[in-house]
C-alpha atoms as a PDB file:
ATOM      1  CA  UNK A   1     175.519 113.212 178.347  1.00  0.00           C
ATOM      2  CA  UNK A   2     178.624 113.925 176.779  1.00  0.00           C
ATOM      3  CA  UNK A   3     179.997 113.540 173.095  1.00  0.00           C
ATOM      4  CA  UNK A   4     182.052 110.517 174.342  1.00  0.00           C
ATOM      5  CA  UNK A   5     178.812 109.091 175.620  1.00  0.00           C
ATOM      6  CA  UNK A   6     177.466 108.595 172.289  1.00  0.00           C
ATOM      7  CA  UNK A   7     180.543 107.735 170.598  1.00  0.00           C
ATOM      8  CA  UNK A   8     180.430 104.550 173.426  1.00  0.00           C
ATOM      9  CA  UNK A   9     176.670 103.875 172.469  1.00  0.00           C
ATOM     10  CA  UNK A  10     177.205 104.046 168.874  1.00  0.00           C
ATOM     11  CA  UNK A  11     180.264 101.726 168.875  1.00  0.00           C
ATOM     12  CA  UNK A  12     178.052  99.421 171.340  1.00  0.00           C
ATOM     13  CA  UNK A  13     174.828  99.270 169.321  1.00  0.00           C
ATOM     14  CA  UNK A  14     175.468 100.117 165.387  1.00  0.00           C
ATOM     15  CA  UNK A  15     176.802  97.574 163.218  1.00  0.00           C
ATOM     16  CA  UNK A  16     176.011  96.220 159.810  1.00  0.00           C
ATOM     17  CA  UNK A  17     174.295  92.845 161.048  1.00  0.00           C
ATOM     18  CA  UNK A  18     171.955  94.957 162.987  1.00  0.00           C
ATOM     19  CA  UNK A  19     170.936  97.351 160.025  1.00  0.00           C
ATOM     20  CA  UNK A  20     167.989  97.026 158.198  1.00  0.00           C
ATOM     21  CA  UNK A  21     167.239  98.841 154.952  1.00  0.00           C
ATOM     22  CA  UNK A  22     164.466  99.809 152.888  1.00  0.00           C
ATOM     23  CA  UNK A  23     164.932 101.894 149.468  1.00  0.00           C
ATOM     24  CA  UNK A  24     162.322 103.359 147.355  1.00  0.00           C
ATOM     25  CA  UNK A  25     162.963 105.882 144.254  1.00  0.00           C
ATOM     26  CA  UNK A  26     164.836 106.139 141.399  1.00  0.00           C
ATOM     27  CA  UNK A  27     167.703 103.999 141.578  1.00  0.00           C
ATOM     28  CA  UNK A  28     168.735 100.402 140.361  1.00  0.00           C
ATOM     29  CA  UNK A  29     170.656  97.986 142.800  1.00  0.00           C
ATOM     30  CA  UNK A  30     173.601  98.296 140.392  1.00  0.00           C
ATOM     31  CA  UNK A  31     173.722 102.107 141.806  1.00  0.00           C
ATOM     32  CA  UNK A  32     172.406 101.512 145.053  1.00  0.00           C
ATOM     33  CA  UNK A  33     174.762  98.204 146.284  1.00  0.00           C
ATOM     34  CA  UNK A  34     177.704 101.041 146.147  1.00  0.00           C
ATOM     35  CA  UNK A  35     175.812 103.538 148.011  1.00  0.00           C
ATOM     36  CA  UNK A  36     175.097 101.766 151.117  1.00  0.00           C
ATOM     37  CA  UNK A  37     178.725 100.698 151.083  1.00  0.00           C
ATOM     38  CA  UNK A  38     179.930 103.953 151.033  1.00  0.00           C
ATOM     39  CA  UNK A  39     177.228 105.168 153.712  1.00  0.00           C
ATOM     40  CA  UNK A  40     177.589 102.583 156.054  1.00  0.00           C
ATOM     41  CA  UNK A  41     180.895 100.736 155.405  1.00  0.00           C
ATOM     42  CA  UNK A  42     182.386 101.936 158.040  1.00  0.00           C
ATOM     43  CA  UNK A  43     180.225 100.261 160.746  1.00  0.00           C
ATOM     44  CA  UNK A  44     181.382  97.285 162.036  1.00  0.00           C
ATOM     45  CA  UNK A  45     180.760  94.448 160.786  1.00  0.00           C
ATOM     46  CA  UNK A  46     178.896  93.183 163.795  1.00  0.00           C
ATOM     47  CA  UNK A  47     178.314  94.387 167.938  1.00  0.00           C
ATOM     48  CA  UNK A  48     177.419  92.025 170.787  1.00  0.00           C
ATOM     49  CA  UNK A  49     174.227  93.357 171.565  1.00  0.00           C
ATOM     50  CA  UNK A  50     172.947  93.143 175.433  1.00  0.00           C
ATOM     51  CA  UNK A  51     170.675  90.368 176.239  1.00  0.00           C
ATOM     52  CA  UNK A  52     167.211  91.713 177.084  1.00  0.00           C
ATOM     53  CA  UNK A  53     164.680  89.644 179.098  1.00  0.00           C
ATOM     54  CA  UNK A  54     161.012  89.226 178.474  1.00  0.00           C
ATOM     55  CA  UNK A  55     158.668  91.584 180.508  1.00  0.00           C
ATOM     56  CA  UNK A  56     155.573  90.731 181.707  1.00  0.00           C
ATOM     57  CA  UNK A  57     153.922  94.242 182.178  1.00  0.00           C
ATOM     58  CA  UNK A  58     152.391  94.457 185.414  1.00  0.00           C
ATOM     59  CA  UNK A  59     148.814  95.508 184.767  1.00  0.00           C
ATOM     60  CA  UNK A  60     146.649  94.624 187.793  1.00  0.00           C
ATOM     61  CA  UNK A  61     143.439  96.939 187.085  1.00  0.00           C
ATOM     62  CA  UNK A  62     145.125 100.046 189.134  1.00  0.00           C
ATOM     63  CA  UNK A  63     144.031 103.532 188.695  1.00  0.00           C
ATOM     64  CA  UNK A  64     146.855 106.294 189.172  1.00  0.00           C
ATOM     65  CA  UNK A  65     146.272 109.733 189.398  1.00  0.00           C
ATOM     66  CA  UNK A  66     148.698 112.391 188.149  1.00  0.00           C
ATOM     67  CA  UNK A  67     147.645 115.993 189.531  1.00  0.00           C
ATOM     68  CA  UNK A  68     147.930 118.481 187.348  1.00  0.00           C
ATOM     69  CA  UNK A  69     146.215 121.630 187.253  1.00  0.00           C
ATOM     70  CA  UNK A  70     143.837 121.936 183.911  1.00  0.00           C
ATOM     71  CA  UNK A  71     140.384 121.810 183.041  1.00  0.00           C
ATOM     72  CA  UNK A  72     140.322 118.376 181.220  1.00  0.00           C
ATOM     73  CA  UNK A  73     142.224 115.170 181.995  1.00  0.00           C
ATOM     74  CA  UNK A  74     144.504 113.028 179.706  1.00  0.00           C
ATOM     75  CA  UNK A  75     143.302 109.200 180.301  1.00  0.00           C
ATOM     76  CA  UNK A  76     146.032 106.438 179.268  1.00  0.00           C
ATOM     77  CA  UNK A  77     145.071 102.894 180.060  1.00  0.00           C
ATOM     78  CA  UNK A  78     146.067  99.472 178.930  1.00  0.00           C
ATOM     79  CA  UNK A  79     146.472  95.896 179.911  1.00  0.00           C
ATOM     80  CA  UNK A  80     148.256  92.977 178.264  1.00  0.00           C
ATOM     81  CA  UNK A  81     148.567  92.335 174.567  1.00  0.00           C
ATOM     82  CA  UNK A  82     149.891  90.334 171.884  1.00  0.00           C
ATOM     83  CA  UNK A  83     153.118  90.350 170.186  1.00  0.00           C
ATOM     84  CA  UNK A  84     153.494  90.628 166.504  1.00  0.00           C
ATOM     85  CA  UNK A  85     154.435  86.758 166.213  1.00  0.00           C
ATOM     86  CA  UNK A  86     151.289  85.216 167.818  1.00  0.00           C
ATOM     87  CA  UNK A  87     149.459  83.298 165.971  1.00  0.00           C
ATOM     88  CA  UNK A  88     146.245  85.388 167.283  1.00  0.00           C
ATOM     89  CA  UNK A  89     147.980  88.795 165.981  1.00  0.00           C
ATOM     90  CA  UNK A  90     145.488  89.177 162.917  1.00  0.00           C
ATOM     91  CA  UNK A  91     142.613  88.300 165.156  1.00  0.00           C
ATOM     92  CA  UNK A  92     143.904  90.650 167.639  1.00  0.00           C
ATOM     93  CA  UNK A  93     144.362  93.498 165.346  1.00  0.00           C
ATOM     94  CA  UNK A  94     140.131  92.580 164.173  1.00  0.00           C
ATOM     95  CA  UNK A  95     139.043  92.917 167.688  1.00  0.00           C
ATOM     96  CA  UNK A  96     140.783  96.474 168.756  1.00  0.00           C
ATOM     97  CA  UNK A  97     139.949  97.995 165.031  1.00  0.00           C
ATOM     98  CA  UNK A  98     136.288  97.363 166.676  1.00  0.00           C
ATOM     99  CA  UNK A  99     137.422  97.945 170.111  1.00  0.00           C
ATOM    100  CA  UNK A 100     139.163 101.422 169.453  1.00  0.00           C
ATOM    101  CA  UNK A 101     140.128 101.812 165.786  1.00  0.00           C
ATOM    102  CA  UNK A 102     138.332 105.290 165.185  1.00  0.00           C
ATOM    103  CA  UNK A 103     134.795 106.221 164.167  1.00  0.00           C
ATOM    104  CA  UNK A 104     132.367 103.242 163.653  1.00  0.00           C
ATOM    105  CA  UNK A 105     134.332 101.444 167.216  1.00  0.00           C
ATOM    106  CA  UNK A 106     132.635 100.607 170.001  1.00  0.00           C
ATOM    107  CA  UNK A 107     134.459 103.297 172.116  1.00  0.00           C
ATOM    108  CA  UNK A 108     133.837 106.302 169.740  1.00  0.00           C
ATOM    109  CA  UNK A 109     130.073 105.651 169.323  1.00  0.00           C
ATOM    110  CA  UNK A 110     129.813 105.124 173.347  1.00  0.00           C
ATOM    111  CA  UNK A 111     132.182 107.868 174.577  1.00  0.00           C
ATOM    112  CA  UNK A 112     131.783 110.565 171.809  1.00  0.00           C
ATOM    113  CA  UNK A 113     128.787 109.808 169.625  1.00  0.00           C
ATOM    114  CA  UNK A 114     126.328 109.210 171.991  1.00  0.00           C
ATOM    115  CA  UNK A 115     127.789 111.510 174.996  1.00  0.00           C
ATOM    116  CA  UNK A 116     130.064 113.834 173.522  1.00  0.00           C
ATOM    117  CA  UNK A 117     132.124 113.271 176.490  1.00  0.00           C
ATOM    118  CA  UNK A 118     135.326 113.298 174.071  1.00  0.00           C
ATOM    119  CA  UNK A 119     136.607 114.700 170.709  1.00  0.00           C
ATOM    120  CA  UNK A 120     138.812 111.323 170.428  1.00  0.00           C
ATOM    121  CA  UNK A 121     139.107 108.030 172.229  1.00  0.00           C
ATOM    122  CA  UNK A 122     141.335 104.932 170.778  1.00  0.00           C
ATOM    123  CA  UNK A 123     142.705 101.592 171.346  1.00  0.00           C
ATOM    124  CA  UNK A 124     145.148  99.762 169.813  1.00  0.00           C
ATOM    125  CA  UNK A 125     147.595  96.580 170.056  1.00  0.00           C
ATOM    126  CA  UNK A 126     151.399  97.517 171.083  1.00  0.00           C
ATOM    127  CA  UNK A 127     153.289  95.088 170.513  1.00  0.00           C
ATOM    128  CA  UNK A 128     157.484  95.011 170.927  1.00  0.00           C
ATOM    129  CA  UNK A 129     160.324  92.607 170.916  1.00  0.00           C
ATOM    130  CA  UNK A 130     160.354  91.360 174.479  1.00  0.00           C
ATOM    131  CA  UNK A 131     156.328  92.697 175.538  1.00  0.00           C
ATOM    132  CA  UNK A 132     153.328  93.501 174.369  1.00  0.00           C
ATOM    133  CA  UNK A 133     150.066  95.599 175.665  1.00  0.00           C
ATOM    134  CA  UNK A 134     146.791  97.283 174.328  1.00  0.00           C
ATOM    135  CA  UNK A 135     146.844 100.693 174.690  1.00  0.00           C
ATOM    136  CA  UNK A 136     144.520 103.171 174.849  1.00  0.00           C
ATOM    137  CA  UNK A 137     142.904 106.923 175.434  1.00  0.00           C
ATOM    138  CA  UNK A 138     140.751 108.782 176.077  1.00  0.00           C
ATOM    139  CA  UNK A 139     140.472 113.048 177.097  1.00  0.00           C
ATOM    140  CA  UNK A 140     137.750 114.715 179.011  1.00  0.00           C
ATOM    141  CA  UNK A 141     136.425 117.238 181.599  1.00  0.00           C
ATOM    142  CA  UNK A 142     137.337 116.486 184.351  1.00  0.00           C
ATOM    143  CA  UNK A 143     133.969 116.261 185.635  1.00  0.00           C
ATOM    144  CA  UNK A 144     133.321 113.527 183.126  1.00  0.00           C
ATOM    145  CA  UNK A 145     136.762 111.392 183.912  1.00  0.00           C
ATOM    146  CA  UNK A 146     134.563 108.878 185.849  1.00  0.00           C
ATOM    147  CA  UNK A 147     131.625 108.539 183.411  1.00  0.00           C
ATOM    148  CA  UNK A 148     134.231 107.756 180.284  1.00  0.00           C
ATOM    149  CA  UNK A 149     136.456 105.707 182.485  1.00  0.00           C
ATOM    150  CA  UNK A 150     133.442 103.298 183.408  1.00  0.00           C
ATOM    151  CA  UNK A 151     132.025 103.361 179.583  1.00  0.00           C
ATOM    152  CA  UNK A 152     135.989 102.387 178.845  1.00  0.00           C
ATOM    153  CA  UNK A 153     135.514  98.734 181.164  1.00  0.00           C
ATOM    154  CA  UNK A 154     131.549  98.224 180.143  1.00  0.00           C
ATOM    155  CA  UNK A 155     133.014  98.291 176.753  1.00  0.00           C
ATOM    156  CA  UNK A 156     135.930  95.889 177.779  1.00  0.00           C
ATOM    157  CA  UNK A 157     133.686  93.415 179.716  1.00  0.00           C
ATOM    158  CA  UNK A 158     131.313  93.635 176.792  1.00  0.00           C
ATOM    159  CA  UNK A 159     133.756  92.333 174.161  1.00  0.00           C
ATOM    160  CA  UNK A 160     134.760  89.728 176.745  1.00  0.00           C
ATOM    161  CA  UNK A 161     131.650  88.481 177.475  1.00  0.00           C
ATOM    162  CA  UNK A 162     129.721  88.634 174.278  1.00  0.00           C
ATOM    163  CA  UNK A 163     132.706  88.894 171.720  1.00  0.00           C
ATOM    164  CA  UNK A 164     131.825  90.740 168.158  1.00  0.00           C
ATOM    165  CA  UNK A 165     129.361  90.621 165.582  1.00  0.00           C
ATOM    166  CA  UNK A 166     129.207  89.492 162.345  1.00  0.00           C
ATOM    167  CA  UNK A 167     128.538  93.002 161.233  1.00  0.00           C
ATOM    168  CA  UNK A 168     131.391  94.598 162.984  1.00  0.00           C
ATOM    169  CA  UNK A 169     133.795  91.640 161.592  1.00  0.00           C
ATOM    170  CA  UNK A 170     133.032  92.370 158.193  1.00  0.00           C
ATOM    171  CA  UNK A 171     133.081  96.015 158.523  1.00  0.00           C
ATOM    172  CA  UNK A 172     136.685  95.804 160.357  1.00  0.00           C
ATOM    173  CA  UNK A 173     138.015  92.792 157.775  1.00  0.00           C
ATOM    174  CA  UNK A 174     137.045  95.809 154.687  1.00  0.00           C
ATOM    175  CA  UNK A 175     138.872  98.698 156.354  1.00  0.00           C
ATOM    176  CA  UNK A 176     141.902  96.771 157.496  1.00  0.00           C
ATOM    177  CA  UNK A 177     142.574  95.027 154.330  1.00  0.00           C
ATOM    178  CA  UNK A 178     141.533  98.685 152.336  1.00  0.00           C
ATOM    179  CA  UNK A 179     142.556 100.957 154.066  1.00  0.00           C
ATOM    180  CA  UNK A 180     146.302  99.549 154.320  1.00  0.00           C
ATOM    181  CA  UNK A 181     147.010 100.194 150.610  1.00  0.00           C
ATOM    182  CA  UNK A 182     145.843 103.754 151.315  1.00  0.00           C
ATOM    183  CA  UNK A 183     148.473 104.294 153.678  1.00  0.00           C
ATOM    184  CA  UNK A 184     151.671 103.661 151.132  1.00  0.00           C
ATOM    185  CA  UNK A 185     151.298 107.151 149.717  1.00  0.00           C
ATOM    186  CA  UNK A 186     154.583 108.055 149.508  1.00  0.00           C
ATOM    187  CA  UNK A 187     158.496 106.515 148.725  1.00  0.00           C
ATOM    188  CA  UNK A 188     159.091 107.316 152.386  1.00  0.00           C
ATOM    189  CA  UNK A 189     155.868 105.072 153.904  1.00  0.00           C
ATOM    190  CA  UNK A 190     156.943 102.484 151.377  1.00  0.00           C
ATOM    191  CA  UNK A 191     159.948 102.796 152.886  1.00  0.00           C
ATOM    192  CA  UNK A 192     158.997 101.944 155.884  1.00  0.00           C
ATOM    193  CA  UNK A 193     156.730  99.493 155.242  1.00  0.00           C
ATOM    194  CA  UNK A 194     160.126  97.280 153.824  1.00  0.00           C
ATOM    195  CA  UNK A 195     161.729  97.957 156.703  1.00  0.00           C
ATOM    196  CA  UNK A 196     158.669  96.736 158.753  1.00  0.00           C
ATOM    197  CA  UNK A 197     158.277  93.386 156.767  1.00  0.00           C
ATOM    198  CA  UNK A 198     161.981  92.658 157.771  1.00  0.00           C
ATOM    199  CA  UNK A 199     162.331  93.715 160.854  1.00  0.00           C
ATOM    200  CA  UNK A 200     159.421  91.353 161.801  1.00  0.00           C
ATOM    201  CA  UNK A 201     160.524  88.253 159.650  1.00  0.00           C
ATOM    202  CA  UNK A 202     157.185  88.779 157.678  1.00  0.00           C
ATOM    203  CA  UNK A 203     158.674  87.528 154.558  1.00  0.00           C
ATOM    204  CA  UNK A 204     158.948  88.881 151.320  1.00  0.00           C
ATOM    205  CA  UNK A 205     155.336  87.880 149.912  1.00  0.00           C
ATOM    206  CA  UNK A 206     153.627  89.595 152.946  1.00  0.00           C
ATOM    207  CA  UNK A 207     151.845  92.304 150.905  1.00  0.00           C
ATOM    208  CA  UNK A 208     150.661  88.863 148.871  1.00  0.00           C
ATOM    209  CA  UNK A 209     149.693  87.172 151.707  1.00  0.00           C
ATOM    210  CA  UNK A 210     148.344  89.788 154.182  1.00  0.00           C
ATOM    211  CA  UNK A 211     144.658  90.412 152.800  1.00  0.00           C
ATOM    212  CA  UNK A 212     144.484  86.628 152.701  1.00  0.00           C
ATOM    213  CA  UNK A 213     145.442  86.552 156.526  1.00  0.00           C
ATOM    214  CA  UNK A 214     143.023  88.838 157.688  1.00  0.00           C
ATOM    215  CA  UNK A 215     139.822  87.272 155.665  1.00  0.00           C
ATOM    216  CA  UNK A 216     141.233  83.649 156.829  1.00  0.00           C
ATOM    217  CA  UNK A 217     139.982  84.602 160.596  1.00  0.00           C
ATOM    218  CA  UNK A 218     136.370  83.497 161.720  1.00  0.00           C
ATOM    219  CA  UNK A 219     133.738  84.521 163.980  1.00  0.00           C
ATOM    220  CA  UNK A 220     134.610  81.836 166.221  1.00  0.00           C
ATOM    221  CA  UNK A 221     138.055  82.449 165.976  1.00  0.00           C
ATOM    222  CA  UNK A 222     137.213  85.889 167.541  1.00  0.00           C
ATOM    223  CA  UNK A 223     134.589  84.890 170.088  1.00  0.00           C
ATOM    224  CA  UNK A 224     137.677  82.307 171.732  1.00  0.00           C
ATOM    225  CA  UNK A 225     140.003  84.860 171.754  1.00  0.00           C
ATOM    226  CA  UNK A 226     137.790  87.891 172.668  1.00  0.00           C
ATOM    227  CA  UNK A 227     136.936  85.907 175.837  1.00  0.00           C
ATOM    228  CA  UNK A 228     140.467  85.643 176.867  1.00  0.00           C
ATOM    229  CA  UNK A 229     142.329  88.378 176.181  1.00  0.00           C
ATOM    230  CA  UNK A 230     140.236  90.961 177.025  1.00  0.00           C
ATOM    231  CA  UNK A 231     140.368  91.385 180.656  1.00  0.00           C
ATOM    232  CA  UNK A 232     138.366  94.161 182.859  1.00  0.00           C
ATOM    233  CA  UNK A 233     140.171  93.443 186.175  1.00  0.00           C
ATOM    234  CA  UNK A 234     143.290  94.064 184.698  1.00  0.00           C
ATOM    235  CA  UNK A 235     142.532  97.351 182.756  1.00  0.00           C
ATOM    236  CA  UNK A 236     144.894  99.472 184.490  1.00  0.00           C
ATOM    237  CA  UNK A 237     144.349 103.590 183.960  1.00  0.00           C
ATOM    238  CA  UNK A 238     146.638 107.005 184.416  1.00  0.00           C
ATOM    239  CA  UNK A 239     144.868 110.051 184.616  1.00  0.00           C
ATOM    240  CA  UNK A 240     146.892 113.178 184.495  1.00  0.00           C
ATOM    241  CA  UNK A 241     144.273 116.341 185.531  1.00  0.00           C
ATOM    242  CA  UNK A 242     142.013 116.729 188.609  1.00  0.00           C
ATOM    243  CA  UNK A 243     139.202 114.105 188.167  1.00  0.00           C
ATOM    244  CA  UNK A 244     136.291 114.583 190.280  1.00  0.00           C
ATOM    245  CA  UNK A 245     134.552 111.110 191.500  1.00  0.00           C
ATOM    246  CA  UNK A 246     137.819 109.308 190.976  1.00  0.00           C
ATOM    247  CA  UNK A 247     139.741 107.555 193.810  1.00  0.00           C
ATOM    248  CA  UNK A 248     143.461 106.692 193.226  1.00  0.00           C
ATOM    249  CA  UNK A 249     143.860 102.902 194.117  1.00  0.00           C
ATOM    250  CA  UNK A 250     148.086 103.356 194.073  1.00  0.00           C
ATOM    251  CA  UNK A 251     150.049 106.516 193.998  1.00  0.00           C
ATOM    252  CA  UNK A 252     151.225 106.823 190.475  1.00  0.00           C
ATOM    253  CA  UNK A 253     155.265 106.178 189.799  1.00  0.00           C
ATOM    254  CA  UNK A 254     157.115 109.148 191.625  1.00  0.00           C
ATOM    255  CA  UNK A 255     154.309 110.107 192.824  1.00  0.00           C
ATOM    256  CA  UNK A 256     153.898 110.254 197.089  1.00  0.00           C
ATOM    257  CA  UNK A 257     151.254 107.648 198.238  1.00  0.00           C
END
């Protein structure tokens, strides 16, 4: 990579249609409408941005093995997801703070509560522009890579069969819609948060609307869409360590088969 390099990128991808900006602090727009002129005023006024396709991620239930020599493996696994758009996304988000969303989930009490077989497991929606997956993990002795790894799909085929309680929904609906406030402790969070809203069309009254969002979801709701989108023959894991009891279905990218 050169200096030119990144002169080329910048001139291909910076511009002021594509900028998004988000200001918190002690300033009036008066003061701040100049500011951003003179910072970015001298971006173009617009760039013709590549088009990029829609990916379907390829999750097929494989299990890839990394070796690497160390005493406990790094889990990663994932399947298909839900971008920020769908109409499900709220439900979505419900589901995986039960799935995976820290202590109280199903995957903490299973795999470290009632085992000890981890310090931390998690699972969470990723969703992007053009894809969108659950991801999650998990690390563990290597001797116990099997045991969490099977706990991981019981869990999965679980939720899909059976769906949540009413105790976990209301449990998940609190934190969500509490917790979120919580996180906006600083100008530079709050920052980010405007940023957020805009970058994913949210509108202007989300912080309004969002509690309202979350509470509007029902049981059933859940149940439908617990039954489809969780998926145990797709759950596709990457171990990095030396699991014992753990056979490799596909060699892992750039890996030798």
């Amino acid at each position: 990579m050169t200096a030119d390099d990144l002169k080329q990128a910048v001139g291909q991808r910076f511009s002021r249609a594509n900028l998004l900006v988000g200001v918190v602090g002690d300033i009036t727009e008066e003061e701040l409408a100049p500011a951003l002129d003179r910072i970015f005023g001298t971006l173009p006024a617009e760039t013709a941005l590549p088009e990029i396709p829609e990916i379907q991620p390829a999750f097929a239930g494989d299990l890839m093995v990394i070796d690497r020599t160390m005493p406990q493996s790094t889990v990663l696994f994932g399947q298909r997801g839900l971008k920020r758009d769908d109409p499900d996304y709220f439900a979505a988000a419900i589901l995986m703070e039960i799935m995976g969303g820290g202590f109280g989930s199903r995957l903490t009490e299973e795999i470290r509560e009632k085992r000890g077989l981890a310090y931390s497991v998690s699972a969470g929606l990723a969703p992007m522009d053009h894809s969108a997956a659950i991801v999650g993990s998990v690390g563990t002795a290597n001797a116990r890579v099997a045991e969490s790894i099977a706990l991981v799909r019981a869990e999965w085929q679980r939720m899909a069969g059976d769906g949540p309680t009413e105790a976990e929904v209301a449990d998940a609906k609190a934190y969500l819609t509490g917790s979120y406030w919580l996180s906006l402790d600083g100008s530079g969070r709050i920052a980010s948060m405007l940023v957020a809203i805009q970058r994913e069309n949210l509108g202007i009254d989300y912080l309004e609307r969002r509690a309202g969002l979350i509470e509007a979801v029902t049981l059933d709701d859940l149940k439908r869409l617990s039954a489809s989108l969780f998926d145990p023959k797709a759950l596709t894991f990457v171990i990095v360590g030396q699991p014992e009891g753990v056979t490799a279905t596909k060699p892992a990218p750039g890996q030798d088969s």
